[in-house]
Protein backbone atom coordinates (compact mmCIF):
# COMPACT_ATOMS: atom_id res chain seq x y z
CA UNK A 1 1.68 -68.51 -1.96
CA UNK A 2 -1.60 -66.14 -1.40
CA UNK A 3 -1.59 -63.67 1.14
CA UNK A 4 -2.67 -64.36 4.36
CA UNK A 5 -5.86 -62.97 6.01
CA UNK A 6 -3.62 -61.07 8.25
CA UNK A 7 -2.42 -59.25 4.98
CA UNK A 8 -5.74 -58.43 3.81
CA UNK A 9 -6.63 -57.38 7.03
CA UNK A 10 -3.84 -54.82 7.00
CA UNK A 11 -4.87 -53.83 3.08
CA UNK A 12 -8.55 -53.21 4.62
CA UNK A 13 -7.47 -51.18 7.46
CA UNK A 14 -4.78 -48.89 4.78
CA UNK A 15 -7.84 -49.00 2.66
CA UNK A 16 -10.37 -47.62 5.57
CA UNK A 17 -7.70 -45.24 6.79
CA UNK A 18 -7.64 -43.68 3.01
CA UNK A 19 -10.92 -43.38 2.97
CA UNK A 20 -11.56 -41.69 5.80
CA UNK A 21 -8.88 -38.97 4.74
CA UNK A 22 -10.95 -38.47 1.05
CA UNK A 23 -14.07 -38.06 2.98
CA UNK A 24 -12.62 -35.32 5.15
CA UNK A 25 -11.01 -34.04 2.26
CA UNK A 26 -13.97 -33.97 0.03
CA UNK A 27 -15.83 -32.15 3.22
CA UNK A 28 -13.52 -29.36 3.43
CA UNK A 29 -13.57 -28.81 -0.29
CA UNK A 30 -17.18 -28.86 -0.12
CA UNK A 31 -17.01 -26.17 2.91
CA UNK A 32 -14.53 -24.10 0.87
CA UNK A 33 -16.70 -24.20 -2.15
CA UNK A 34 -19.57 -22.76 -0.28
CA UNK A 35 -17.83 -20.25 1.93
CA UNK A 36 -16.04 -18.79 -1.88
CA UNK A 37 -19.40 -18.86 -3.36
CA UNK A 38 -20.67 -16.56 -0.67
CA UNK A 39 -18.48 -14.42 -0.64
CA UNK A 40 -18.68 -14.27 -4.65
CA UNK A 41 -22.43 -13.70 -4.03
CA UNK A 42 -21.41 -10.42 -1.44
CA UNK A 43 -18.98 -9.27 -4.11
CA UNK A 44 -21.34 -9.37 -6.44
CA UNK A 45 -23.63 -7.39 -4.82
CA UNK A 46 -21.08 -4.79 -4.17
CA UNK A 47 -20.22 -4.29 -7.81
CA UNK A 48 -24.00 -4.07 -8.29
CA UNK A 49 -24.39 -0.84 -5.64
CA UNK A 50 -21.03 0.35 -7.11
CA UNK A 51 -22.15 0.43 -10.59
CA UNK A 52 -25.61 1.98 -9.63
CA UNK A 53 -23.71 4.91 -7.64
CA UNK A 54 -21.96 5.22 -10.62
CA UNK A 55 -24.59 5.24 -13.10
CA UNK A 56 -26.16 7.85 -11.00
CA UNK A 57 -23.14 9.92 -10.68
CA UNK A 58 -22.65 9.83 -14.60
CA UNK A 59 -26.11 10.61 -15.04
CA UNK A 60 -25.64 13.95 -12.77
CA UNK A 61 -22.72 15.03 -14.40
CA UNK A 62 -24.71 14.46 -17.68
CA UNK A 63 -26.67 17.45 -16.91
CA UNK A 64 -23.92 20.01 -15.78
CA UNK A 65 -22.81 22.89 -17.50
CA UNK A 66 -19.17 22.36 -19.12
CA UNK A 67 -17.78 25.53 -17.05
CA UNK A 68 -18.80 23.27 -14.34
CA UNK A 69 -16.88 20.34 -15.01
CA UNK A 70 -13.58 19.90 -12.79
CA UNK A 71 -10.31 21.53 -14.71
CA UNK A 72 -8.45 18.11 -14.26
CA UNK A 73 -10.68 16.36 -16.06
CA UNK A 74 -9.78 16.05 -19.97
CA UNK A 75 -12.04 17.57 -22.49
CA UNK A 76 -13.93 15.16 -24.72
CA UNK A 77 -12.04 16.13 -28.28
CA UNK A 78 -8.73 14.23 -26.71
């Protein structure tokens, strides 16, 4: 016997209801996505100052006399 349209009607509404949970789903994916690549953008940028500061930092120790350097720090022959 084929289902009624009262059964289809309640397979349309499940299949609605479904629906509307993937879109919300798919919207806060979407939101999450953005909000981690932001914040993967501000990271970046931080590593960027980071490794200037210490480029510059190398590059003034570069020029300092070894008598200079700090006595924790390991000579370069170990």
């Amino acid at each position: 016997m084929p289902p009624d349209n009262n059964e289809y009607a309640a397979r349309l509404d499940e299949l609605e209801v479904r629906l509307a949970h993937q879109d919300q789903t798919l919207h806060e994916l979407g939101d999450e996505v953005y909000r981690q690549q932001r914040q993967i953008m501000q990271l970046e940028a931080v590593v960027r100052q980071l490794a200037a500061r210490l480029e510059s930092a190398e590059g003034e120790r570069a020029g300092e006399h070894p008598a200079e350097r700090p006595i924790d720090e390991i000579p370069p022959h170990y």
